[in-house]
Protein backbone atom coordinates (compact mmCIF):
# COMPACT_ATOMS: atom_id res chain seq x y z
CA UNK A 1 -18.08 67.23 -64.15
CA UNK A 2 -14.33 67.36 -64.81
CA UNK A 3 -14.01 69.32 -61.93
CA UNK A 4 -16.20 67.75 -59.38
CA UNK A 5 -13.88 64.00 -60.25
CA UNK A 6 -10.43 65.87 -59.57
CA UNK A 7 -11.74 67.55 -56.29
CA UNK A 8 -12.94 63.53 -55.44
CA UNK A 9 -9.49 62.17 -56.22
CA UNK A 10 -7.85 64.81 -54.36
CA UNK A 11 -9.74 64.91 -51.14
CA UNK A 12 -8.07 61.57 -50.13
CA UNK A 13 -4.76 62.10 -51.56
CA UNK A 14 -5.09 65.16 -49.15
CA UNK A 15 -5.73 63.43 -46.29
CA UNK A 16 -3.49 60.90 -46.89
CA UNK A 17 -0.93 63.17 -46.55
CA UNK A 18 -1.94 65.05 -43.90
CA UNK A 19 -2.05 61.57 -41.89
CA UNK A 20 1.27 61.32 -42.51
CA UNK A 21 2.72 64.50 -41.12
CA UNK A 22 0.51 63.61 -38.54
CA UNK A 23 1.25 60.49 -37.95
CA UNK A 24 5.15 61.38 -38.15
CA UNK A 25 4.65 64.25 -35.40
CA UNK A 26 2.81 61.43 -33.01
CA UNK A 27 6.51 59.13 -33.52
CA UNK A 28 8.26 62.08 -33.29
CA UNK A 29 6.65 63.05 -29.56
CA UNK A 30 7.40 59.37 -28.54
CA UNK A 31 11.19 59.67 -29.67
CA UNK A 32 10.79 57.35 -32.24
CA UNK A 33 12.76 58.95 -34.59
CA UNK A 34 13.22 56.08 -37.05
CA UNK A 35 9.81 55.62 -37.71
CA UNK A 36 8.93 59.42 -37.68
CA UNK A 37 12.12 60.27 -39.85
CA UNK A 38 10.83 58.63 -43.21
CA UNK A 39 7.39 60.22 -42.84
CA UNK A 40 8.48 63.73 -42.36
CA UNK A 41 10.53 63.04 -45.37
CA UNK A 42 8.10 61.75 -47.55
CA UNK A 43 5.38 64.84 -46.11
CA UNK A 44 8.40 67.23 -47.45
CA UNK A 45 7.81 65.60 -51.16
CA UNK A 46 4.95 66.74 -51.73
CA UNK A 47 4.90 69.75 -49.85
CA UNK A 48 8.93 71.10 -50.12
CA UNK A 49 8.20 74.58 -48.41
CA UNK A 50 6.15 72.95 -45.02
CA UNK A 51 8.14 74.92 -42.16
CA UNK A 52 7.16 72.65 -39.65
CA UNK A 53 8.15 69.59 -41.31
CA UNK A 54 11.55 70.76 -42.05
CA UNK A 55 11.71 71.98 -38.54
CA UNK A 56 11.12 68.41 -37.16
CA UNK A 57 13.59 67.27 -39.37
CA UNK A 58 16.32 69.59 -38.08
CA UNK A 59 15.56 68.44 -34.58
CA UNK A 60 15.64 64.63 -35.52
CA UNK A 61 19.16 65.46 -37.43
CA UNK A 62 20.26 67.12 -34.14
CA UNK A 63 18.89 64.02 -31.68
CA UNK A 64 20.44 61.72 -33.87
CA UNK A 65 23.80 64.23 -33.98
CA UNK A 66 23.69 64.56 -37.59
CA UNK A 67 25.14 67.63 -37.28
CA UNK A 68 25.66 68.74 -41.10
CA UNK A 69 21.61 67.38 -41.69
CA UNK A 70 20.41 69.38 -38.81
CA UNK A 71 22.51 72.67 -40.09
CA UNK A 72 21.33 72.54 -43.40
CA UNK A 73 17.23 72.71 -42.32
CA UNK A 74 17.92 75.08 -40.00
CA UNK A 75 19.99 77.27 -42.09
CA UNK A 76 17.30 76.99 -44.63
CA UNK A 77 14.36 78.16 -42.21
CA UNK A 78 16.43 80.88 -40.47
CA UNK A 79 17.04 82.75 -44.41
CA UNK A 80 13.62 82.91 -44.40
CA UNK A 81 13.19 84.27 -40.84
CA UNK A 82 15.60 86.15 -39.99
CA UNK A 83 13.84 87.59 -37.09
CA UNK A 84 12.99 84.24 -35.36
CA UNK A 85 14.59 83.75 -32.32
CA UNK A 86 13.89 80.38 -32.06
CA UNK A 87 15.06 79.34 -35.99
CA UNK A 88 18.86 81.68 -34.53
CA UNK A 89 19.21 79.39 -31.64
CA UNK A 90 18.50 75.83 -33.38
CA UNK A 91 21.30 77.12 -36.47
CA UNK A 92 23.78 78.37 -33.50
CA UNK A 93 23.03 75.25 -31.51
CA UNK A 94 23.74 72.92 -34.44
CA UNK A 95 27.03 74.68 -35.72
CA UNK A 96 28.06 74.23 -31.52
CA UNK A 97 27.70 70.69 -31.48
CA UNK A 98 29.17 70.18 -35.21
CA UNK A 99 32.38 72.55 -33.80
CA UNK A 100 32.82 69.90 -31.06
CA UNK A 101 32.94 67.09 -33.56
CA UNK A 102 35.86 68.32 -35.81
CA UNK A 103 39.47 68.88 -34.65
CA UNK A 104 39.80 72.33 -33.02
CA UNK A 105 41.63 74.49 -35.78
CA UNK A 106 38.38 73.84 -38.06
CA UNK A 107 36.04 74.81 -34.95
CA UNK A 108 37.99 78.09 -35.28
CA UNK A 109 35.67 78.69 -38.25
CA UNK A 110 32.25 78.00 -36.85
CA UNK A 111 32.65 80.45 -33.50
CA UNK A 112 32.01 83.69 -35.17
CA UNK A 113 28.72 82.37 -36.40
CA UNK A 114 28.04 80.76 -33.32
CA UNK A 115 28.36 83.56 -31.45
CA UNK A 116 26.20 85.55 -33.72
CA UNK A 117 23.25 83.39 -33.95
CA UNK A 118 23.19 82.63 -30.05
CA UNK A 119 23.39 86.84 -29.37
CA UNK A 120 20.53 88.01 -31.90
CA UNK A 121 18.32 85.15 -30.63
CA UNK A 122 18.56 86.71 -26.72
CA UNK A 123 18.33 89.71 -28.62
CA UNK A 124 15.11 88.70 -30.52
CA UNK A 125 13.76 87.20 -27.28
CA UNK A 126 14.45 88.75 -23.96
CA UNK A 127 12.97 86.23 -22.29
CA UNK A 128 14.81 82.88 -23.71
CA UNK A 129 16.09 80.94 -21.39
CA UNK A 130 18.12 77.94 -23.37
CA UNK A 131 19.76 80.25 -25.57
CA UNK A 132 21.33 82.53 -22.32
CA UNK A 133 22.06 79.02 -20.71
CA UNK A 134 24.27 78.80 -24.48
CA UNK A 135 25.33 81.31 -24.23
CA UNK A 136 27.02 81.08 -20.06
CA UNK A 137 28.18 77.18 -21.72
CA UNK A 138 29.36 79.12 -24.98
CA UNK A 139 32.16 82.03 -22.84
CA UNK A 140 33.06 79.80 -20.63
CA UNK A 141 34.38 76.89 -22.31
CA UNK A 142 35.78 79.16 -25.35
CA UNK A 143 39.32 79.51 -24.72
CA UNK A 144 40.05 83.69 -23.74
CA UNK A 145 42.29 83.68 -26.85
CA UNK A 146 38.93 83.55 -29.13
CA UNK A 147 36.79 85.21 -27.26
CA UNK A 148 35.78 83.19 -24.61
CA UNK A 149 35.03 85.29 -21.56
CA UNK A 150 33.97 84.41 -17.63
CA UNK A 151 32.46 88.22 -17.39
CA UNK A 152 30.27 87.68 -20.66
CA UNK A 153 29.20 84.66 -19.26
CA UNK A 154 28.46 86.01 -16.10
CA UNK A 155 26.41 88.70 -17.46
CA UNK A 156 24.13 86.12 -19.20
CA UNK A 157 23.64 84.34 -16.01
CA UNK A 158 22.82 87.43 -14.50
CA UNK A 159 20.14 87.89 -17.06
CA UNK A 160 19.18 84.31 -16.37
CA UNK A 161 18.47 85.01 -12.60
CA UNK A 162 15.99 88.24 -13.74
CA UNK A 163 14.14 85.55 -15.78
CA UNK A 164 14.22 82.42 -13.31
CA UNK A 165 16.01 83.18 -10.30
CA UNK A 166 16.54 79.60 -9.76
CA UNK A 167 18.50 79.09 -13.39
CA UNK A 168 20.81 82.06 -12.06
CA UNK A 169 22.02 80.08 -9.20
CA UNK A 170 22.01 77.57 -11.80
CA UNK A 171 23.85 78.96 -14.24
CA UNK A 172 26.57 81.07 -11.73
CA UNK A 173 26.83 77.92 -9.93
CA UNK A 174 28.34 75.84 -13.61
CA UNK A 175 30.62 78.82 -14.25
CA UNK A 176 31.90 78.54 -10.88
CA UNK A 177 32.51 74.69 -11.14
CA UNK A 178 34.08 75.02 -14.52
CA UNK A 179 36.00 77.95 -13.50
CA UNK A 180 37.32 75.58 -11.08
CA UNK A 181 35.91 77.00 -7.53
CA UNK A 182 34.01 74.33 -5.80
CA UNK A 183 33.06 76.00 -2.78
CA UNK A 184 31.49 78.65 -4.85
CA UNK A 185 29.75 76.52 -6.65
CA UNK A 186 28.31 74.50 -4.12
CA UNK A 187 27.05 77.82 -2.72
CA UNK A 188 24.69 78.62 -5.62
CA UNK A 189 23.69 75.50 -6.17
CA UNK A 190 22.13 75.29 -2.61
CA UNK A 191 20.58 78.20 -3.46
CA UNK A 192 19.62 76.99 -6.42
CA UNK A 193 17.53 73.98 -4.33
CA UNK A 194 16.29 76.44 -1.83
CA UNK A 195 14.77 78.74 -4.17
CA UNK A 196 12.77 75.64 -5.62
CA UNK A 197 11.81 77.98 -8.40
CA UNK A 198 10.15 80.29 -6.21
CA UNK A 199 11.64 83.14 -3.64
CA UNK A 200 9.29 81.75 -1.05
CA UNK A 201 9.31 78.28 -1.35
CA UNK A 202 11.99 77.48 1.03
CA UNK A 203 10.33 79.48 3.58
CA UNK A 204 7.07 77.72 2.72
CA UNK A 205 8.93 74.58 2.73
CA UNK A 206 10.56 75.28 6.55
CA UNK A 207 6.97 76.42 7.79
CA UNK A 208 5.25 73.04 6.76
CA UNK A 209 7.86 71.38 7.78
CA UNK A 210 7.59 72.39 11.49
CA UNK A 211 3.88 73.09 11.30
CA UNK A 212 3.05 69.75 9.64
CA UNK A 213 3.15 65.90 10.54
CA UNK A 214 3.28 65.29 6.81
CA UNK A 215 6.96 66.01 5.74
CA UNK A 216 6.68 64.39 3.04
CA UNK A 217 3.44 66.58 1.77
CA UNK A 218 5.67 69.82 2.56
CA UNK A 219 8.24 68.38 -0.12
CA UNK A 220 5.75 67.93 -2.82
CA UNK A 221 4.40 71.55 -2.16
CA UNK A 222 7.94 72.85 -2.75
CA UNK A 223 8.43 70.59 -5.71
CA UNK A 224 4.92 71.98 -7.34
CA UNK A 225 6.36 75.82 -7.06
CA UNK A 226 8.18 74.87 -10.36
CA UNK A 227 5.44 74.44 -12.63
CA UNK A 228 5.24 77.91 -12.24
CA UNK A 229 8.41 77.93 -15.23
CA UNK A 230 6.35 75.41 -17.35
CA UNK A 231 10.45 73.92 -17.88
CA UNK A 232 10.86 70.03 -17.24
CA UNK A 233 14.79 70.87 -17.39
CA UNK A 234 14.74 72.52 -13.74
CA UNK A 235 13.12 68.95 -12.72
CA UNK A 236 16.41 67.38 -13.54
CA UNK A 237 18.70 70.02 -12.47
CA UNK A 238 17.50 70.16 -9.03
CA UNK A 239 17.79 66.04 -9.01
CA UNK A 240 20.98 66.81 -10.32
CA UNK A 241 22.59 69.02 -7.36
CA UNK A 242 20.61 66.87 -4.67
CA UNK A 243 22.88 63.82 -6.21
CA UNK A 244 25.96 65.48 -6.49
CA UNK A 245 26.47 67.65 -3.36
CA UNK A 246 24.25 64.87 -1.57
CA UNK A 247 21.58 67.89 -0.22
CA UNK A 248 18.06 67.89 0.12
CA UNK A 249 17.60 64.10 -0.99
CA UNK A 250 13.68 64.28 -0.67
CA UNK A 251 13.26 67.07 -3.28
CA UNK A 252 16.15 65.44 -5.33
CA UNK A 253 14.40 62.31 -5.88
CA UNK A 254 10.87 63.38 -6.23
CA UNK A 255 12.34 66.27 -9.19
CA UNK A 256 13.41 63.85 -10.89
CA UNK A 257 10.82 61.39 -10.29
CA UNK A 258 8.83 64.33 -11.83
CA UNK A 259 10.75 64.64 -14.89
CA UNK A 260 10.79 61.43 -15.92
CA UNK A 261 7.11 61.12 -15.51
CA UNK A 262 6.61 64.66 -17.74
CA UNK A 263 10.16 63.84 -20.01
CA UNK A 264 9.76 64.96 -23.49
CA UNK A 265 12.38 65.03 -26.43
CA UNK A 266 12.40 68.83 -25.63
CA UNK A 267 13.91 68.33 -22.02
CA UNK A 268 17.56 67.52 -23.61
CA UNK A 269 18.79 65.36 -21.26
CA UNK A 270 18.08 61.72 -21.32
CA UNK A 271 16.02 59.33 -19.05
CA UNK A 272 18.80 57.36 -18.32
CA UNK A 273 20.22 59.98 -17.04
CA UNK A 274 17.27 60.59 -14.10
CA UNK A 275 17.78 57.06 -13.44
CA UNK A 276 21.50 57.59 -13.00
CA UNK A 277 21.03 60.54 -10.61
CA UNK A 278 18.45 58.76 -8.45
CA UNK A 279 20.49 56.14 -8.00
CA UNK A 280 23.23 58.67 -6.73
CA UNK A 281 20.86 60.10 -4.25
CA UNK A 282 20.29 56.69 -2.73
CA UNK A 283 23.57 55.47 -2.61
CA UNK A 284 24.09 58.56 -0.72
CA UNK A 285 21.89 57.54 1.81
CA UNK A 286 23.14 53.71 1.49
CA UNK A 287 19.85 52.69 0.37
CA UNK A 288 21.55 50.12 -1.69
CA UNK A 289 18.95 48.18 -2.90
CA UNK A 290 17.04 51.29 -4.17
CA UNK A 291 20.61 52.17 -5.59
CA UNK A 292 20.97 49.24 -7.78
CA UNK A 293 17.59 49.25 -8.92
CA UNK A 294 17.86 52.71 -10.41
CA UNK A 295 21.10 51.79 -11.79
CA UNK A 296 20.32 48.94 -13.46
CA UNK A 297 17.86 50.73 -14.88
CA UNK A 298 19.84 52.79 -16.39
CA UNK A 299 22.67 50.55 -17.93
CA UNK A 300 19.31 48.59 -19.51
CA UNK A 301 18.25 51.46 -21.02
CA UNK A 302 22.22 52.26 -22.36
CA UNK A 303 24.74 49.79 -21.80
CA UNK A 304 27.62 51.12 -22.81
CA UNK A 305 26.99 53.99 -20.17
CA UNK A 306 30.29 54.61 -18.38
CA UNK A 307 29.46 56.63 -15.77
CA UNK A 308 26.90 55.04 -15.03
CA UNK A 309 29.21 51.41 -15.05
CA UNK A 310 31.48 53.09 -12.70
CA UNK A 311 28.63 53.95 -10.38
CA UNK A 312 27.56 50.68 -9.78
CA UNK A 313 30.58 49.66 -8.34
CA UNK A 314 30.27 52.01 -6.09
CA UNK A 315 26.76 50.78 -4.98
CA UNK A 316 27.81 47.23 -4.87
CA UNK A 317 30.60 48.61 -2.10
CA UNK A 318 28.50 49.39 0.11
């Protein structure tokens, strides 16, 4: 009888609990971190070893750039698996962002295991792509004098373009602009856009073109081609080149059109940020009103964004 009242007292404790991580993963996939936060928190009580849970909370720490929170989970989780690839990229990718938040003589100390965590994890997992794109960011902003390196970073692009060959125009196209060689890196990033995340889609994209009265149809073909990488990201990238070299404005804005429709916490890079960019690509064609649309859209959703400040003025020139 004893027995039969404790298992009816904790069947709804039980759930109750359960509804909370649950309810804290459903905030977390909306980005609302403040409400999801507190949940996961209160999960991890009651259940102090839930990998998940403490997982979450590393990646809140890290969207919320509390870089010393976000360490400390992920430390935790990669001592008890070593072998995970993904647990060596969160720990490297926290200790990169805390590096660029202290002076640089105490960033000195967090580059060795930077460096570590980032290699074993491409090690671990031949085929992950963030942690080579680290890795290309990682040798060539380091300074040579500690390691940084334009060949290492090279070679992980190179391994980039066996896995996507439209992140290896991607990624040989940044180390070009950082390296300071524009022309270069205009080059891949064309590429990059003709590609379209397939090594037949611009092809397939010049044969509807001429064979079709439906341009616009021929665009969206090329634009589905990259659901073949299942990655958001390359959404925004694309929009991202189309803006800034002002090339191939149709697939530009209907990328990132794309990614803000499909954006997830896991894509990185901010909406506002789509907004900005598609308000770049019509300014380029001094479609001004579709300009400051996107661009007010933007500063609403951030005000205090500068670049985005800046391109307004721009728009308002024309």
């Amino acid at each position: 009888m004893k027995n039969l009242i404790y298992i009816l007292i904790m069947i709804p404790l039980l759930s109750l609990a359960q509804s909370d991580f649950e309810r804290a993963k459903s905030y977390f996939e909306k980005e609302d971190f403040s409400k999801a936060k507190p949940l996961f928190q209160k999960y991890l009580k009651t259940h102090p070893n839930h990998e998940k849970t403490r997982e979450y909370l590393g990646d809140i720490a890290g969207y919320t750039e509390d870089w010393d929170a976000a360490i400390n989970y992920f430390e935790g989780l990669l001592e008890e698996h070593k072998t995970s690839a993904n647990f060596n990229f969160k720990y490297g990718g926290a200790l990169g962002m805390k590096a660029l938040s202290v002076n640089r003589l105490r960033a000195l100390t967090y580059v060795t295991d930077i460096k570590k965590s980032f290699e074993k994890a491409a090690k671990l997992d031949p085929n992950h792509i963030e942690v080579r794109w680290a890795l290309v960011e990682f040798y060539i902003q380091l300074p040579r004098i500690i390691g940084g390196s334009e060949r290492k970073a090279i070679a992980y692009a190179k391994e980039l373009g066996y896995i996507s060959e439209v992140d290896g125009h991607l990624a040989n196209g940044y180390i070009a602009e950082y390296s300071e060689r524009p022309k270069d890196a205009e080059t891949f990033y064309k590429k990059a856009i003709e590609v379209g995340g397939s090594p037949h889609t611009y092809e397939k994209l010049s044969s509807l073109y001429e064979n079709s009265r439906q341009p616009k149809k021929a665009i969206e073909t090329s634009v589905e081609s990259l659901k073949i990488h299942e990655r958001n990201q390359l959404n925004y990238q694309i929009g991202k080149i189309a803006a800034q070299y002002n090339v191939k404005a149709e697939i530009g804005i209907l990328c990132l059109q794309k990614y803000i429709e499909n954006h997830s916490v896991k894509d990185g890079v901010p909406k506002d940020w789509a907004y900005y960019r598609l308000a770049q690509i019509y300014k380029n064609q001094s479609q001004k009103e579709s300009a400051l649309l996107w661009i007010n859209k933007a500063l609403i959703s951030r005000s205090n964004f500068k670049e985005a400040i800046k391109e307004k003025e721009l728009i308002l020139k024309l």
